[in-house]
Protein backbone atom coordinates (compact mmCIF):
# COMPACT_ATOMS: atom_id res chain seq x y z
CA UNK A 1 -164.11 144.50 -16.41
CA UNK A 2 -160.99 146.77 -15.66
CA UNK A 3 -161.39 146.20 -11.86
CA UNK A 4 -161.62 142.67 -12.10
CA UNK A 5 -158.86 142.34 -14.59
CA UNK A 6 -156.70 143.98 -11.95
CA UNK A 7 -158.20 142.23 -9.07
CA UNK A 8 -157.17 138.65 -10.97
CA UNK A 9 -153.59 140.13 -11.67
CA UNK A 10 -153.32 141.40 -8.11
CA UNK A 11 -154.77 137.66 -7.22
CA UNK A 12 -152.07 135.80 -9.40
CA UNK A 13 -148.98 137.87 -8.46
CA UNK A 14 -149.93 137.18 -4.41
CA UNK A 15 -150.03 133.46 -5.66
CA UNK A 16 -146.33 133.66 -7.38
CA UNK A 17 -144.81 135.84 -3.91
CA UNK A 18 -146.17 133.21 -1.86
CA UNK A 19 -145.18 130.75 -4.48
CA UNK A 20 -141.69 132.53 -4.73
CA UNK A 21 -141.58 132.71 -0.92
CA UNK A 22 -142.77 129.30 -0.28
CA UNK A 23 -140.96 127.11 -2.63
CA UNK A 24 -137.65 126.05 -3.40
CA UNK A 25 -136.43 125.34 -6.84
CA UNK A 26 -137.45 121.96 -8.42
CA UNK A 27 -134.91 119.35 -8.00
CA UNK A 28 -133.17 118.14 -11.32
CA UNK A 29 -133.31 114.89 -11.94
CA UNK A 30 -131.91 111.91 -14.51
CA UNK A 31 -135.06 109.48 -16.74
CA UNK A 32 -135.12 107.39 -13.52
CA UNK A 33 -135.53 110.10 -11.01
CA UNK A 34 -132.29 109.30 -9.27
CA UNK A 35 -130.78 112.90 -8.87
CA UNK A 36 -128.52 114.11 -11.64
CA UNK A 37 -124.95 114.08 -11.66
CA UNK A 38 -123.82 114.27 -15.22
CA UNK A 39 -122.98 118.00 -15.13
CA UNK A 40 -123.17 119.50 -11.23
CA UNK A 41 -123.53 122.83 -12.67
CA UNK A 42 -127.03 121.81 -13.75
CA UNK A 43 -128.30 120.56 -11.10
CA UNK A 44 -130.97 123.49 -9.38
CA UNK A 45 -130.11 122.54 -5.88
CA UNK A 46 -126.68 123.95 -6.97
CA UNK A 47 -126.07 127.89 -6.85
CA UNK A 48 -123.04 128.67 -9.23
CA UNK A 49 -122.72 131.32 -11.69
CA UNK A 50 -124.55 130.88 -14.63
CA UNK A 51 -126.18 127.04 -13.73
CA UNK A 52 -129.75 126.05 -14.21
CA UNK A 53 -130.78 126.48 -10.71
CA UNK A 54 -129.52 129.93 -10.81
CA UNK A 55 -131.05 130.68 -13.84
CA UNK A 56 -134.42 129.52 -12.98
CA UNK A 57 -134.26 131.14 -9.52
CA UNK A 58 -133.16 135.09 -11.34
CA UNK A 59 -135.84 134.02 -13.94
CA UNK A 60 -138.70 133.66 -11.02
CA UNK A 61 -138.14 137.01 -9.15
CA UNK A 62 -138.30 138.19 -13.01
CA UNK A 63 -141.41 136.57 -12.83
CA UNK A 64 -142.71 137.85 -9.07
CA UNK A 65 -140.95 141.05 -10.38
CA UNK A 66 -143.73 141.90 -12.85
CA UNK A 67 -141.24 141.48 -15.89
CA UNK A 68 -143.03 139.05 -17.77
CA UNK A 69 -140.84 139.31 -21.41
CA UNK A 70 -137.22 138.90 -19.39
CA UNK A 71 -138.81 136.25 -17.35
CA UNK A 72 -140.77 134.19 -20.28
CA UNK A 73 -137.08 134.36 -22.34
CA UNK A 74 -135.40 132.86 -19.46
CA UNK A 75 -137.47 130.12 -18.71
CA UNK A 76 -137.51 129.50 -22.28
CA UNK A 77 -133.91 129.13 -22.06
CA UNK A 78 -133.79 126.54 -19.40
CA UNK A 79 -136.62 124.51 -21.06
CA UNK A 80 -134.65 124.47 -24.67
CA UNK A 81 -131.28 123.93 -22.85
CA UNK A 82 -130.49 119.95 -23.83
CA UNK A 83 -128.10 119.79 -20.56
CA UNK A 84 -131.55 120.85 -18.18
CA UNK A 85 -132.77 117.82 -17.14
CA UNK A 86 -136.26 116.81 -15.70
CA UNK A 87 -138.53 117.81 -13.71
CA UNK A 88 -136.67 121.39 -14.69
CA UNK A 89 -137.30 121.22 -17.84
CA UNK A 90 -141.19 120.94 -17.79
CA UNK A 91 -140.95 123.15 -14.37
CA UNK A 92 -138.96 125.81 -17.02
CA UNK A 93 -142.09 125.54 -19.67
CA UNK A 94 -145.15 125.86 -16.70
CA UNK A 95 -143.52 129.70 -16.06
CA UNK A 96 -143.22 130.28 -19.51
CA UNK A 97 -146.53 129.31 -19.81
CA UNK A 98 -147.48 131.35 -16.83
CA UNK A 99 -145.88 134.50 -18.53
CA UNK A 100 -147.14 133.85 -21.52
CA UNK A 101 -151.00 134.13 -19.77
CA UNK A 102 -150.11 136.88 -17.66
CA UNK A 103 -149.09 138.62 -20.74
CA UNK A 104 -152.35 138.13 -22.21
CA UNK A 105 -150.83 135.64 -24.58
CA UNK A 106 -152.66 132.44 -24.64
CA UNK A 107 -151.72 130.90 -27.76
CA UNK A 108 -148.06 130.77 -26.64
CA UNK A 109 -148.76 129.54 -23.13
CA UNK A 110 -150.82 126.89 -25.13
CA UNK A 111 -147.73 126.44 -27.85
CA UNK A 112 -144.96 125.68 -24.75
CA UNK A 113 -147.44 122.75 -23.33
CA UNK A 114 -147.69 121.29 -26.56
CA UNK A 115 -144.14 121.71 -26.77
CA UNK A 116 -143.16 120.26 -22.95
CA UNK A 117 -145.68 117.92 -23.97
CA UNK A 118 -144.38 116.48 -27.27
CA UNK A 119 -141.01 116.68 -26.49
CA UNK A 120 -138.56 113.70 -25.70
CA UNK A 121 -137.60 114.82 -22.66
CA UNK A 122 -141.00 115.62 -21.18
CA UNK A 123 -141.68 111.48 -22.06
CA UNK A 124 -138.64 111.00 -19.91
CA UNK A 125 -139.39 112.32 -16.94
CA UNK A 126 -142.93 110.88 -17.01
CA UNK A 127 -142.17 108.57 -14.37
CA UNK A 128 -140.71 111.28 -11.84
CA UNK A 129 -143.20 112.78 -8.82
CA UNK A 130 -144.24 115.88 -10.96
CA UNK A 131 -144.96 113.38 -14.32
CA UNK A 132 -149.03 113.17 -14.28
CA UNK A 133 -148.99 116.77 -12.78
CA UNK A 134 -147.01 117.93 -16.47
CA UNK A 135 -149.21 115.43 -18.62
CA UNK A 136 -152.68 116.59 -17.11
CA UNK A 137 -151.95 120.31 -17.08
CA UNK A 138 -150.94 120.18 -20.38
CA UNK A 139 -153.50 118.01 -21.71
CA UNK A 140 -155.94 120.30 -19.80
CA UNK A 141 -154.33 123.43 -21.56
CA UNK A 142 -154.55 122.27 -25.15
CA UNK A 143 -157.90 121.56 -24.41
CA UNK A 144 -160.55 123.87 -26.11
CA UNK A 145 -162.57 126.34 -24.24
CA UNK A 146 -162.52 127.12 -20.48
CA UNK A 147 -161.80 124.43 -17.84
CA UNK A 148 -165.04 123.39 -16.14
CA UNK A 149 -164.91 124.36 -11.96
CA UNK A 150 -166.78 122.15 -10.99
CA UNK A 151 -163.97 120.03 -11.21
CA UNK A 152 -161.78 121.59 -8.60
CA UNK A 153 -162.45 119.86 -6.16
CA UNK A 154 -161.44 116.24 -7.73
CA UNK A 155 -158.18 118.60 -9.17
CA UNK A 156 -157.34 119.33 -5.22
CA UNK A 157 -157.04 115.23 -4.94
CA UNK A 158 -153.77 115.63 -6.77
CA UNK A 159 -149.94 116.45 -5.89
CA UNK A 160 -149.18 119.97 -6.93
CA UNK A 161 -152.83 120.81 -7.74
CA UNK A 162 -152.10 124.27 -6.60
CA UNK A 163 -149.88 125.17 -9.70
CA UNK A 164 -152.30 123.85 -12.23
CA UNK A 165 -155.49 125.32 -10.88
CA UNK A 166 -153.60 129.19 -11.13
CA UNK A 167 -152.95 128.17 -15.13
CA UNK A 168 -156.20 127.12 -15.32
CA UNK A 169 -157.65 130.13 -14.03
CA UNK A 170 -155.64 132.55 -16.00
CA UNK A 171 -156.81 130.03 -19.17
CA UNK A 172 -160.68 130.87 -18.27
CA UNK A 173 -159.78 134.59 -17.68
CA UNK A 174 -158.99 134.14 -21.41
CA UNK A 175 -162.40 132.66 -22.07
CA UNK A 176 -164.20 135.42 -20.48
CA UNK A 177 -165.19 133.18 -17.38
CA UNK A 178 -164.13 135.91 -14.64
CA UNK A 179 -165.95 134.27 -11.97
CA UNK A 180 -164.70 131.10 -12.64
CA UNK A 181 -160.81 132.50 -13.10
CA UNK A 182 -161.30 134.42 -9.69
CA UNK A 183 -162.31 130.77 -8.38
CA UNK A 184 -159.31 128.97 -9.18
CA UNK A 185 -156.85 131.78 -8.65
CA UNK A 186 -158.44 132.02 -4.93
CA UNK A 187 -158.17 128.20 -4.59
CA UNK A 188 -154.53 128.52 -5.23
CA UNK A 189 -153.60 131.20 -3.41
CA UNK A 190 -155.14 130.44 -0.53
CA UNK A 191 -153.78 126.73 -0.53
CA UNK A 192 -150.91 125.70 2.00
C-alpha cells in the first residue's frame, strides 16, 4: 500500500507541474463575467506586489513545491478575501481543497466545498464559464463514499473535467479505491 500511496502522490504532483506549467492564473471576474475593474490590484491577470494574482500564483508553486500547509493557508486567504472576486475565489477553494487531500485531510477538503459552495459569492459567479464546473465538483465532493469510474467518461464531456477528475481521485484514494484513484489521477494527467 506504501508503493502505491507514493505512486498516486508521484501521479498527482506530475498533474499540478504540468498543471503549474500549463496554465495561467484564472481570470477575475465581476457577477456578470465582464472582467473586474473595481480594484486593479485584484485582478489575477495583474502582477503587483501583494495582489490576488500574485498571491495565488506564490501560493501554487507552494503547492507544486510540496508545501502543502503554506500553500492551503494561502489559498485560504484569497478565497476568504471579500475584494477576490469570481472565478478566483472558487479557483482559491479547489487548491485548498487539493491541499487539504494531499495532506491526507479529507474532511477539510470536503469543509472548503461546502464552504465555496454555500457561500454568496460562489452563487455569484454561477453564471461565469467555470460555474457548473464549481457546483458539480462540489456537489460530487460532499457526496458520500467514493465517486463511481465508470462515470469518467461522461465527466470528460465537460469544460475543465481535468481538474475535477484529480479531486476525485485523491477523494477515492481516501475511500480505499486505489485502482480507481490511480484511474482518475492518470486520466488527468495525461489529458491535454
Amino acid at each position: 500500500a506504501s508503493d502505491a500511496l507514493a505512486a498516486l502522490i508521484a501521479g498527482a504532483v506530475i498533474s499540478l507541474v504540468a498543471w503549474h506549467a500549463l496554465s495561467k492564473p484564472p481570470p477575475v471576474t465581476t457577477v456578470d463575467g465582464g472582467d473586474a475593474v473595481a480594484d486593479e490590484n485584484y485582478n489575477v491577470d495583474t502582477v503587483d506586489s501583494n495582489n490576488v494574482g500574485e498571491r495565488f500564483l506564490k501560493a501554487r508553486q507552494l503547492l507544486v513545491g510540496g508545501k502543502l500547509p503554506e500553500a492551503r493557508a494561502e489559498f485560504l486567504a484569497i478565497f476568504t478575501d471579500t475584494r477576490t472576486r469570481q472565478p478566483t475565489v472558487n479557483w482559491a477553494a479547489y487548491n485548498v481543497a487539493l491541499a487539504d487531500l494531499l495532506a491526507d485531510s479529507p474532511g477539510e477538503a470536503r469543509e472548503i466545498m461546502r464552504q465555496m459552495k454555500d457561500s454568496p459569492r460562489f452563487q455569484q459567479g454561477r453564471s461565469s464559464q467555470y460555474g457548473p464546473l464549481f457546483l458539480l465538483t462540489a456537489e460530487k465532493m460532499l457526496a458520500p463514499g467514493p465517486f463511481p469510474v465508470g462515470q469518467l467518461e461522461e465527466m470528460k464531456k465537460q469544460r475543465g473535467w481535468e481538474t475535477q477528475v484529480l479531486l476525485l481521485g485523491l477523494k477515492n484514494w481516501q475511500h480505499g479505491r486505489f485502482k480507481d484513484a490511480v484511474t482518475f489521477i492518470d486520466a488527468a494527467r495525461q489529458s491535454k
